[in-house]
N, C-alpha and C. Protein backbone atom coordinates (compact mmCIF):
# COMPACT_ATOMS: atom_id res chain seq x y z
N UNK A 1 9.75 -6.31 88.87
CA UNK A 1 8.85 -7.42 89.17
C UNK A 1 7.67 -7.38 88.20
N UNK A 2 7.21 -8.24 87.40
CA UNK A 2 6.43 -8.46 86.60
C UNK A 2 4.94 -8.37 87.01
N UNK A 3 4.22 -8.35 86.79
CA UNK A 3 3.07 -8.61 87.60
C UNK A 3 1.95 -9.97 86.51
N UNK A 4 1.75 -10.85 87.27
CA UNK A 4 1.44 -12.44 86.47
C UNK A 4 0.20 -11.97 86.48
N UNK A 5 -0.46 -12.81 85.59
CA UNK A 5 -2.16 -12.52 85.27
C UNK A 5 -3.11 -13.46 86.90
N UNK A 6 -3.68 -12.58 87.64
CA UNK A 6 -4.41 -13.49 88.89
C UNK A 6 -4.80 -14.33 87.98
N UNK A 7 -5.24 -15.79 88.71
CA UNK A 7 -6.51 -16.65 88.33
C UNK A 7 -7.65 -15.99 88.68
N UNK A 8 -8.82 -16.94 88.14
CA UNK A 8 -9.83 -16.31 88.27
C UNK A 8 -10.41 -17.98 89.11
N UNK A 9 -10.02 -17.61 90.48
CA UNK A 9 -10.88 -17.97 91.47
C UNK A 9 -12.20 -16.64 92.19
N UNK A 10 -12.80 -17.70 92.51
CA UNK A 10 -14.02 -17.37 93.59
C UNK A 10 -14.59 -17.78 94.87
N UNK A 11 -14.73 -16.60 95.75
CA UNK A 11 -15.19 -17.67 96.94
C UNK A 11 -16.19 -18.53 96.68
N UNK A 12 -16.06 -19.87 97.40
CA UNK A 12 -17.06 -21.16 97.00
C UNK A 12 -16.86 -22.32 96.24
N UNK A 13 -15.10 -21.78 95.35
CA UNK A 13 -14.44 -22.20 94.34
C UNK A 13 -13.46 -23.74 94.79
N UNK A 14 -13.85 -25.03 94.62
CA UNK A 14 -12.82 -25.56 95.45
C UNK A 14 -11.49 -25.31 94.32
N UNK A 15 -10.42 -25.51 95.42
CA UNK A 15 -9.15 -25.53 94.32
C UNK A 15 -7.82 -26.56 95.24
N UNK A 16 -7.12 -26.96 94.37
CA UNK A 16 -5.78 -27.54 94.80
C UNK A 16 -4.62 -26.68 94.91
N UNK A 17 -4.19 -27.14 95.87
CA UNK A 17 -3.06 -26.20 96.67
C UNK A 17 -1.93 -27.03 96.96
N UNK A 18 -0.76 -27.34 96.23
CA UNK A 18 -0.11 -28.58 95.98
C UNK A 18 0.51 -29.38 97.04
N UNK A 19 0.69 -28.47 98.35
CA UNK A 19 1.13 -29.28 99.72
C UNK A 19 0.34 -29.30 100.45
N UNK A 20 -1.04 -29.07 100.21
CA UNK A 20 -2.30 -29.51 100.92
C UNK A 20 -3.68 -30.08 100.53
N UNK A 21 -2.97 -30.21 99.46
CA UNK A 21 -4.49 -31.26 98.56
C UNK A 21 -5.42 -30.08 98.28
N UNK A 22 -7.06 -30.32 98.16
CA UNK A 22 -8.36 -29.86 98.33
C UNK A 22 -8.69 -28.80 99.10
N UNK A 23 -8.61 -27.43 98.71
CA UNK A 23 -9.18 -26.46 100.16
C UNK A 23 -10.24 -25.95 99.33
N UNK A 24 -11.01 -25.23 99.69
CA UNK A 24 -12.66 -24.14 99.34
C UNK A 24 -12.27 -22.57 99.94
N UNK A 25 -12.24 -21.85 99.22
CA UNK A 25 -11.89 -20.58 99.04
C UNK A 25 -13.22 -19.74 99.55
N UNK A 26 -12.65 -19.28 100.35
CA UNK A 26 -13.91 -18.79 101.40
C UNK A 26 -14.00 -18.06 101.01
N UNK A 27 -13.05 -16.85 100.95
CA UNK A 27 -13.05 -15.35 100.76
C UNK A 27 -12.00 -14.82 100.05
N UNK A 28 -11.97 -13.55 99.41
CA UNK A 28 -11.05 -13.03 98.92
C UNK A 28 -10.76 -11.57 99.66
N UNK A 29 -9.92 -11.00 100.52
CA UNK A 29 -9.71 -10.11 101.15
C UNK A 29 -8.40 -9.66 100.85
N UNK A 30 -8.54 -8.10 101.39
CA UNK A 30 -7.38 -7.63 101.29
C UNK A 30 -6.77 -6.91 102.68
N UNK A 31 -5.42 -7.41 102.73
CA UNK A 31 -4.74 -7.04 104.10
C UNK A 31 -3.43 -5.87 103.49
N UNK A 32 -3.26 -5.76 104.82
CA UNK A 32 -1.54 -4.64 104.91
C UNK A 32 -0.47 -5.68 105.25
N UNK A 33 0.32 -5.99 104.74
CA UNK A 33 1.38 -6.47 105.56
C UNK A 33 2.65 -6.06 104.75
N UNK A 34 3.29 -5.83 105.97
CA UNK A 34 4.80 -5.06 106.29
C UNK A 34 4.61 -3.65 105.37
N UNK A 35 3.35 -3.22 105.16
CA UNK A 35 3.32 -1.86 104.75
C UNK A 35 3.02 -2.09 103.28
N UNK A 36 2.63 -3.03 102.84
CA UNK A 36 2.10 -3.47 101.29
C UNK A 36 0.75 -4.17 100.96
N UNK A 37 0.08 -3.18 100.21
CA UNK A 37 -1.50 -3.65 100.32
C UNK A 37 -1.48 -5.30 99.56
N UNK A 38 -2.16 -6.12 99.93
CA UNK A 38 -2.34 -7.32 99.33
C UNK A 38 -3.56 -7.95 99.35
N UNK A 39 -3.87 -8.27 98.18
CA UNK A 39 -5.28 -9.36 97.89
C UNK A 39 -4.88 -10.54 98.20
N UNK A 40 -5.67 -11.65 99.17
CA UNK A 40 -5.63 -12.65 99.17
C UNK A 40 -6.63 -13.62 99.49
N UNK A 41 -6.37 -14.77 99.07
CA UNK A 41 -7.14 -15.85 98.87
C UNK A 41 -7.16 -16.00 100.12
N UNK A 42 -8.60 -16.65 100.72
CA UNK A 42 -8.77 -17.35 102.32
C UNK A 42 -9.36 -18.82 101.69
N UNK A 43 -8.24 -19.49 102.07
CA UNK A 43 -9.01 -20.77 101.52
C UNK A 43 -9.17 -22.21 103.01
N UNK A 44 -9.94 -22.93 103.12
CA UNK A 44 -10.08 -23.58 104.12
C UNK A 44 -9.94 -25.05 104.05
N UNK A 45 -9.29 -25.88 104.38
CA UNK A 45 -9.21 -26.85 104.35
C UNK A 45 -9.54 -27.85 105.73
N UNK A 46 -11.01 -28.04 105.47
CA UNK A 46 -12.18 -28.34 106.31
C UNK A 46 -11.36 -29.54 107.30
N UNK A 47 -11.18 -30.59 106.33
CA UNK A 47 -11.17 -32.17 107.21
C UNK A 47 -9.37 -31.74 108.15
N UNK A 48 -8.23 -30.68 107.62
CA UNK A 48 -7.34 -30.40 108.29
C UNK A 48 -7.52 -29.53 109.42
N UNK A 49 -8.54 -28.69 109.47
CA UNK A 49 -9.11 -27.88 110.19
C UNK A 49 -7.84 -26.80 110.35
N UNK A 50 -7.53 -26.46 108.72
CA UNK A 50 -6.59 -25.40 108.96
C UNK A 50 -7.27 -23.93 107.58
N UNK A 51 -6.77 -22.99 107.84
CA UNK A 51 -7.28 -21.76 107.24
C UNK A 51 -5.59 -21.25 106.63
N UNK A 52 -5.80 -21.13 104.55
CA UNK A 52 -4.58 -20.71 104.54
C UNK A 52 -4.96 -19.66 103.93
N UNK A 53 -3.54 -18.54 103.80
CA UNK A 53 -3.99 -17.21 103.21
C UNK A 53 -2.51 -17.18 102.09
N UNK A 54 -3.47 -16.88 100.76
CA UNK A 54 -2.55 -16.87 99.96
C UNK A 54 -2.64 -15.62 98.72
N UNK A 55 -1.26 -14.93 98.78
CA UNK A 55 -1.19 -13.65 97.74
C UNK A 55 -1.94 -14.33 96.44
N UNK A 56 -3.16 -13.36 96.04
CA UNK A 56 -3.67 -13.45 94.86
C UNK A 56 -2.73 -13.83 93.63
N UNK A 57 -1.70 -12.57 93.28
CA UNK A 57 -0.85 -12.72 92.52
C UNK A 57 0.10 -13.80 92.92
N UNK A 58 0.07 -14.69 93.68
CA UNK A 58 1.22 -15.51 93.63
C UNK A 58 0.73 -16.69 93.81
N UNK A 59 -0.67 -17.02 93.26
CA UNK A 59 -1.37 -18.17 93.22
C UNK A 59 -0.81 -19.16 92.06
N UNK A 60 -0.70 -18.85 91.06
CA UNK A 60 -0.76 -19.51 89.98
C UNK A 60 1.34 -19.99 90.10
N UNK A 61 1.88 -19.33 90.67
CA UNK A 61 3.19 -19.29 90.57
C UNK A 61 3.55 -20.80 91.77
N UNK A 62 3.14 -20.76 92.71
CA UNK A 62 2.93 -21.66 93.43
C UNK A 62 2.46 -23.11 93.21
N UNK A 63 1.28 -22.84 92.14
CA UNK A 63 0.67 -23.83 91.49
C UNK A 63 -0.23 -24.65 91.80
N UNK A 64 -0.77 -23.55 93.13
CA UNK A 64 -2.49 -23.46 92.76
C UNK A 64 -3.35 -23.70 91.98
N UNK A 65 -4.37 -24.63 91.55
CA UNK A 65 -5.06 -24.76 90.28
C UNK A 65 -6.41 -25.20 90.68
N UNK A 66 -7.16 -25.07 89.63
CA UNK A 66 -8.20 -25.66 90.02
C UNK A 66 -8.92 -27.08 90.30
N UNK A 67 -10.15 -27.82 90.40
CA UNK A 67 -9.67 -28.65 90.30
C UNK A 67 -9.56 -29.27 89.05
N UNK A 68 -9.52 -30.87 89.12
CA UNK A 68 -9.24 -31.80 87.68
C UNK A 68 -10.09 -31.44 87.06
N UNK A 69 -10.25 -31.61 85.60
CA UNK A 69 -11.79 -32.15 85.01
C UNK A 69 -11.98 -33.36 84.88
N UNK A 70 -13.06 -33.84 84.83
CA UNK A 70 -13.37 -35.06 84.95
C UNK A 70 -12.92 -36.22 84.25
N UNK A 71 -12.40 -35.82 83.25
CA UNK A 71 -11.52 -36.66 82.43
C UNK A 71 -9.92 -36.89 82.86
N UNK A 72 -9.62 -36.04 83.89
CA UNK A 72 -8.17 -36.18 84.49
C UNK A 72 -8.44 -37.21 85.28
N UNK A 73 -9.95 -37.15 86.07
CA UNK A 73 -10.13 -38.15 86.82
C UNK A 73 -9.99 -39.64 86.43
N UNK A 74 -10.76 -39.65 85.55
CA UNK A 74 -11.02 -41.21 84.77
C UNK A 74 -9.45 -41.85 84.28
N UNK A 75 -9.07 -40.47 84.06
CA UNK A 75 -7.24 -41.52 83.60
C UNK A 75 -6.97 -41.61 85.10
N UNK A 76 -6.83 -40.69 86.34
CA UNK A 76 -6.37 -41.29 87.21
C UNK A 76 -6.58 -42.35 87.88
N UNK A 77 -8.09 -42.71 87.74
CA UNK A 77 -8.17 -44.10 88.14
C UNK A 77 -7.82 -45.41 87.18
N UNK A 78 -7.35 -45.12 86.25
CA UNK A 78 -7.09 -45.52 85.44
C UNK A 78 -5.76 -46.65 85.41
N UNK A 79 -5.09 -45.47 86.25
CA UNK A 79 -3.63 -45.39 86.17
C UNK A 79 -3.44 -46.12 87.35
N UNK A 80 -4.87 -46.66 88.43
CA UNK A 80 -4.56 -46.99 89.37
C UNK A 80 -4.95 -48.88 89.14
N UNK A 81 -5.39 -48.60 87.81
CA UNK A 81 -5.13 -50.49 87.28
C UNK A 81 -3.95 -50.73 86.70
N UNK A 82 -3.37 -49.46 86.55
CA UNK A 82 -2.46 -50.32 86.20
C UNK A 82 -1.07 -50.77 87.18
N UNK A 83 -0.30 -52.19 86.42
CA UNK A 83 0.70 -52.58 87.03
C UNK A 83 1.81 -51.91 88.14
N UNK A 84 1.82 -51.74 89.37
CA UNK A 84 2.81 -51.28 89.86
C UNK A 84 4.12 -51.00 89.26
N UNK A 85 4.75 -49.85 89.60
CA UNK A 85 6.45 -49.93 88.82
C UNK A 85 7.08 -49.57 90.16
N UNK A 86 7.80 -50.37 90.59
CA UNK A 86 8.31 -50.24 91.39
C UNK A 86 10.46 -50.03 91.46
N UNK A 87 10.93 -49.40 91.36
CA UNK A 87 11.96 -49.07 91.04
C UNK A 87 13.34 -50.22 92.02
N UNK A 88 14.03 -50.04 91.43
CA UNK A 88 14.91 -51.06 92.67
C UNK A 88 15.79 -49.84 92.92
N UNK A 89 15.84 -48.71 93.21
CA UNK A 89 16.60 -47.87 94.19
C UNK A 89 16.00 -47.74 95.82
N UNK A 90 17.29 -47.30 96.15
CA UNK A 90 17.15 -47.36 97.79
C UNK A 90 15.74 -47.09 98.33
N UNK A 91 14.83 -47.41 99.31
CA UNK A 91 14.08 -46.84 99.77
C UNK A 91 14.33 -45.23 100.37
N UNK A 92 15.19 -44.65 100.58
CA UNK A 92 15.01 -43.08 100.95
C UNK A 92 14.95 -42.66 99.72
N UNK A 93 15.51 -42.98 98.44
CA UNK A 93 15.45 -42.15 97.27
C UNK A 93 14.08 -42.29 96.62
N UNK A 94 13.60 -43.34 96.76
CA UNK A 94 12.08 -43.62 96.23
C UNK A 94 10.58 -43.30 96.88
N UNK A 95 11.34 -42.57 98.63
CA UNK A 95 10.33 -42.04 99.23
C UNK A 95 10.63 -40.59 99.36
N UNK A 96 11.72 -40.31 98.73
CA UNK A 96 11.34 -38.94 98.39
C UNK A 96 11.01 -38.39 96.90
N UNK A 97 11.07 -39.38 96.08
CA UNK A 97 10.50 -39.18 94.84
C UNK A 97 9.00 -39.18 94.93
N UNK A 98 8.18 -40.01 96.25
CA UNK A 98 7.02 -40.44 96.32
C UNK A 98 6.49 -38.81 96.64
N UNK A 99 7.03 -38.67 97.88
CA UNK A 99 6.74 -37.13 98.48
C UNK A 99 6.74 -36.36 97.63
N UNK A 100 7.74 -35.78 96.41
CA UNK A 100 7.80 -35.03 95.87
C UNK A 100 6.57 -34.97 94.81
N UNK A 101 5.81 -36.37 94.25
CA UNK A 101 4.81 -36.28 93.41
C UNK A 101 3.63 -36.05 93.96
N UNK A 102 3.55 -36.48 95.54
CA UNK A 102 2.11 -35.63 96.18
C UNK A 102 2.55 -34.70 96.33
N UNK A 103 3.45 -33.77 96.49
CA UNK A 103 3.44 -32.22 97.37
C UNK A 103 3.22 -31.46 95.74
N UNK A 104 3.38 -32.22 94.46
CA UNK A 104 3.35 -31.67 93.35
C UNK A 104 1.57 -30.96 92.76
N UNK A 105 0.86 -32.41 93.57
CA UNK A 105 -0.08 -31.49 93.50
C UNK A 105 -1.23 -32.12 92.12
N UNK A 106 -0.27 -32.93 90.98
CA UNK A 106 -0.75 -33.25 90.09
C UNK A 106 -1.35 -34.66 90.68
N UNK A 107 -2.27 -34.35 89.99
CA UNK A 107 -3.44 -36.17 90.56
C UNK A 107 -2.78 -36.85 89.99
N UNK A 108 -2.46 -36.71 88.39
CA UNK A 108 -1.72 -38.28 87.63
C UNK A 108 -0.55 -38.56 88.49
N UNK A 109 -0.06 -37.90 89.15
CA UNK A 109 1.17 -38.32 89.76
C UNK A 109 0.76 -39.05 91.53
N UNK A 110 -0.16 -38.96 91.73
CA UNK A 110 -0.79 -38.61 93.04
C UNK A 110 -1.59 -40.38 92.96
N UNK A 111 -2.01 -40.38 91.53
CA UNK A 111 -2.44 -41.52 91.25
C UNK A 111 -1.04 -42.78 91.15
N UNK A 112 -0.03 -42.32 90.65
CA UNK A 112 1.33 -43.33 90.67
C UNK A 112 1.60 -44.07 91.79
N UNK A 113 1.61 -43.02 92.79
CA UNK A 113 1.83 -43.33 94.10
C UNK A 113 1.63 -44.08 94.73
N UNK A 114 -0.26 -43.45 94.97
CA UNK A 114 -1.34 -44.95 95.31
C UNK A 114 -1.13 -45.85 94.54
N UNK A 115 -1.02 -46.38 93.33
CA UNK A 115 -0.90 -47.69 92.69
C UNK A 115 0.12 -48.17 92.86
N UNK A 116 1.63 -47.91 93.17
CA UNK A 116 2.79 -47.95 93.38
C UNK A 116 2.98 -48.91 94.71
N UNK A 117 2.52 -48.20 95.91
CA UNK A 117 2.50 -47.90 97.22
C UNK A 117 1.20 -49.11 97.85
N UNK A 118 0.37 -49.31 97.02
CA UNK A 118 -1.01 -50.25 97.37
C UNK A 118 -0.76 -51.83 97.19
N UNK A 119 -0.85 -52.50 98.25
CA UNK A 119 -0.63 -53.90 98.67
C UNK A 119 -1.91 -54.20 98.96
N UNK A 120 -1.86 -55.68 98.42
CA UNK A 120 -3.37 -56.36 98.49
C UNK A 120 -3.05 -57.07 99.64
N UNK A 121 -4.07 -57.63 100.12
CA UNK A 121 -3.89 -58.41 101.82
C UNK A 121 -3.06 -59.54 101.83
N UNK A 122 -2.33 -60.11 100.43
CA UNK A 122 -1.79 -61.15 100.53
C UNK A 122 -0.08 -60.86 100.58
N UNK A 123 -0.10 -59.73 100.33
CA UNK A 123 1.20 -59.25 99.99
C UNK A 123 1.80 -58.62 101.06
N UNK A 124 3.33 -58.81 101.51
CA UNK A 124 4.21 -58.34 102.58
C UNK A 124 3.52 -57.12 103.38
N UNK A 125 3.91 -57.39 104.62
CA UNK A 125 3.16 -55.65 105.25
C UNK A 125 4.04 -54.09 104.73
N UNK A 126 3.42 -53.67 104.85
CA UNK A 126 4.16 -52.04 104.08
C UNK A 126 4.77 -51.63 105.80
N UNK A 127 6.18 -51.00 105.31
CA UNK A 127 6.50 -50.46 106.66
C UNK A 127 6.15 -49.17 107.24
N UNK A 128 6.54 -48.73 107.92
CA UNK A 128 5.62 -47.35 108.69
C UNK A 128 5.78 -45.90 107.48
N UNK A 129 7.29 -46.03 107.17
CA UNK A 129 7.01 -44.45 105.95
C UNK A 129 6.08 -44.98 105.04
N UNK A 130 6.16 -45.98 104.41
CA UNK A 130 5.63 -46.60 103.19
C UNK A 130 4.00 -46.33 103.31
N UNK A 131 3.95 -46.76 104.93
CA UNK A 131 2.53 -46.67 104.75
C UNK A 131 1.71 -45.02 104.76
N UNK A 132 2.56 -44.20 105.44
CA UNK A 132 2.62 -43.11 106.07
C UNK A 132 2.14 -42.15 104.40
N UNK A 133 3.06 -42.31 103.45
CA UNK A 133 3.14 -41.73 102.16
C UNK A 133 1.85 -42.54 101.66
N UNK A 134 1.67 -43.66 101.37
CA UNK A 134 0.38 -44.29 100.59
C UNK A 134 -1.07 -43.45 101.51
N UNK A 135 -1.26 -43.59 102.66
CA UNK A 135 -2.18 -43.02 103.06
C UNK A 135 -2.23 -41.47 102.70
N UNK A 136 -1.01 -40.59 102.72
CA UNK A 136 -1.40 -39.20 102.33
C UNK A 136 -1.38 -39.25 100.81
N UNK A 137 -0.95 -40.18 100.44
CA UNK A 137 -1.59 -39.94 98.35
C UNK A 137 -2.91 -40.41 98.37
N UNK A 138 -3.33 -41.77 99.30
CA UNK A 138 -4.78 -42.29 99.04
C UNK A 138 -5.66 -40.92 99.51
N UNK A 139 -5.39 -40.11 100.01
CA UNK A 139 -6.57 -39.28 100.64
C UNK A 139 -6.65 -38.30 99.87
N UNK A 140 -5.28 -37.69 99.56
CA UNK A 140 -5.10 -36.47 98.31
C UNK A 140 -6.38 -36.92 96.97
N UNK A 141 -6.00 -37.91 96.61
CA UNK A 141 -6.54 -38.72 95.66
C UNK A 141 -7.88 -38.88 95.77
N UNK A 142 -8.61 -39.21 96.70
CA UNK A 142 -9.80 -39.18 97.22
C UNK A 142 -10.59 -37.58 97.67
N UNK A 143 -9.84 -37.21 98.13
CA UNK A 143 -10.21 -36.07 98.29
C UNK A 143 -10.68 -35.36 96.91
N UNK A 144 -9.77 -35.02 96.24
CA UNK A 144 -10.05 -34.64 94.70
C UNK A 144 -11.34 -35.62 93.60
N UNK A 145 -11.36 -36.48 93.69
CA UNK A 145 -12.08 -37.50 92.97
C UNK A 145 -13.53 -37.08 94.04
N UNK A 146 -13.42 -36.89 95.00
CA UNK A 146 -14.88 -36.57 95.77
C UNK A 146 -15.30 -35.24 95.31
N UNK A 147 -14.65 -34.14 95.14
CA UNK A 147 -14.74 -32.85 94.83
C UNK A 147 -15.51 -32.92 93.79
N UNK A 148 -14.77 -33.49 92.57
CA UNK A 148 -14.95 -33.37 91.37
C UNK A 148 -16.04 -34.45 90.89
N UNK A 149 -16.46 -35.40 91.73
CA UNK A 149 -17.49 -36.21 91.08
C UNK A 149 -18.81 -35.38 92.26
N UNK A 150 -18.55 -34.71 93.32
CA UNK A 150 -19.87 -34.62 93.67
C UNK A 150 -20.34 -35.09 94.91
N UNK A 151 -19.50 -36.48 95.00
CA UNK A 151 -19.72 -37.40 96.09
C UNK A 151 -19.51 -37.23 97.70
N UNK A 152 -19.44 -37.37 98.77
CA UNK A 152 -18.60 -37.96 100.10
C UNK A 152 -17.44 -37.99 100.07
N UNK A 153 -16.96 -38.07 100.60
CA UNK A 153 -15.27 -38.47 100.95
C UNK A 153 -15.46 -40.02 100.72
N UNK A 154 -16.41 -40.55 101.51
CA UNK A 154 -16.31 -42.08 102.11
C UNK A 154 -17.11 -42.64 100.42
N UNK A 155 -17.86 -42.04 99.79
CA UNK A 155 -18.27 -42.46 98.38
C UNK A 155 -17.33 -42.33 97.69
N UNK A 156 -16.32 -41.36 97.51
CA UNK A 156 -15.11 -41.04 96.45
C UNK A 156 -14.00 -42.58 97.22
N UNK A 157 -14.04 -42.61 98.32
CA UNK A 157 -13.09 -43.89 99.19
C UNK A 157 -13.35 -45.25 98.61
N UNK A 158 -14.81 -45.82 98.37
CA UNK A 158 -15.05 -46.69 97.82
C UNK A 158 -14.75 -46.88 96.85
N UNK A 159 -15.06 -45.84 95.84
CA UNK A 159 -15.04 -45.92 94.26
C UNK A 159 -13.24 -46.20 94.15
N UNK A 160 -12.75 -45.43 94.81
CA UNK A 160 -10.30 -45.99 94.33
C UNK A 160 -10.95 -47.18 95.40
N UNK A 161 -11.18 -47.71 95.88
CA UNK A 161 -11.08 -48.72 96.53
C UNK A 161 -11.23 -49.69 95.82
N UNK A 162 -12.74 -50.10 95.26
CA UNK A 162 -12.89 -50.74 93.69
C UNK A 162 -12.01 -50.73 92.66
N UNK A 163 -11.56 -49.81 92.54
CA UNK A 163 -10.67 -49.96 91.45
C UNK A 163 -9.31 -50.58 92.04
N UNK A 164 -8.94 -50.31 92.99
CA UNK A 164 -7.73 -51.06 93.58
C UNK A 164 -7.78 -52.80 93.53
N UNK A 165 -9.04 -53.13 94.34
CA UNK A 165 -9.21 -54.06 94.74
C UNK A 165 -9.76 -54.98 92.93
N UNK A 166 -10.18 -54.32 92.10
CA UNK A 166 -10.13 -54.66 90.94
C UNK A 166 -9.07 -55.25 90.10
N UNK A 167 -8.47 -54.44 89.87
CA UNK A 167 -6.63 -54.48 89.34
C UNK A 167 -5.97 -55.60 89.93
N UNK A 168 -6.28 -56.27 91.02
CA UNK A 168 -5.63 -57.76 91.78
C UNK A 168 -6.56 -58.90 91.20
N UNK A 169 -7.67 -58.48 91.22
CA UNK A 169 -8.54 -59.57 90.69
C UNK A 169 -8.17 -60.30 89.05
C-alpha cells in the first residue's frame, strides 16, 4: 500500500466533499479503529446537520478538495448563461448522468446541471426527479459560490438567481 501525500487541510478550512457539497473542518483527530491508528478529518456540514469523519490519507483519493478559486467561480456562472443542452436520451439515462456530475463534486459540472435543469416561469413544469436533481445542484452551487465569495447562502442565492433569470432575458 502506497502511502499518498495528505492534503494540507486545517481546522476552520472549508472544503468540498463530492457527495456532500460544502463542509468546515472542525478538527483533525486521531482514533483506533479495528486496531489501526488513524488521523482524521472532522468535518461538519452545518445546514445538513451532519458530522463526517474522514481518513486523512484517503482524502485526496476520494476527491476531497478545496474550495474553487474565484475564477472557477466566474466561469461557473458563466456557464449558467449559457444555452441549455439538453440531450434527447431517455430521461433515466440523463438523470443519472445529472447525479453523477453533482456527486462529482466539480462546480463546472454542478454548474451544467443547474443551467440544463432551470426553467423560466413560462416554460413546461419540471417533474418531481427533475426537480428533485435541479434543486440539489442549485444548492451545491450556491453553497460553494457563498463560501468562496464571502457572502450568505441567501446572498450567494440571489446572485445564480440573476444570472439565471438574466440568460432568458
Amino acid at each position: 500500500m502506497t502511502k499518498l501525500k495528505k492534503p494540507e487541510f486545517r481546522p476552520n478550512d472549508f472544503v468540498v466533499y463530492p457527495a456532500h457539497g460544502v463542509g468546515k473542518i472542525i478538527s483533525i483527530e486521531e482514533q483506533q479503529i479495528a486496531g489501526i491508528q488513524l488521523e482524521l478529518f472532522v468535518i461538519s456540514f452545518e445546514k445538513d446537520k451532519m458530522t463526517l469523519r474522514v481518513p486523512t490519507h484517503k482524502a485526496t483519493e476520494i476527491g476531497m478538495r478545496a474550495l474553487s478559486a474565484p475564477d472557477v467561480v466566474t466561469k461557473a456562472l458563466d456557464t449558467l448563461k449559457g444555452k441549455a443542452k439538453v440531450k434527447r436520451a431517455m430521461w433515466s439515462r440523463r438523470a443519472q448522468e445529472y447525479e453523477q456530475k453533482i456527486n462529482s463534486g466539480d462546480l463546472l459540472s454542478i454548474a451544467e446541471v443547474v443551467r440544463d435543469l432551470h426553467r423560466a416561469d413560462d416554460q413546461r413544469e419540471q417533474s418531481y426527479s427533475e426537480r428533485q436533481l435541479y434543486e440539489a445542484a442549485l444548492e451545491r452551487l450556491t453553497r460553494e459560490v457563498a463560501a468562496v465569495s464571502g457572502v450568505d447562502e441567501a446572498g450567494a442565492a440571489k446572485q445564480v438567481d440573476s444570472v439565471l433569470v438574466g440568460r432568458a432575458a
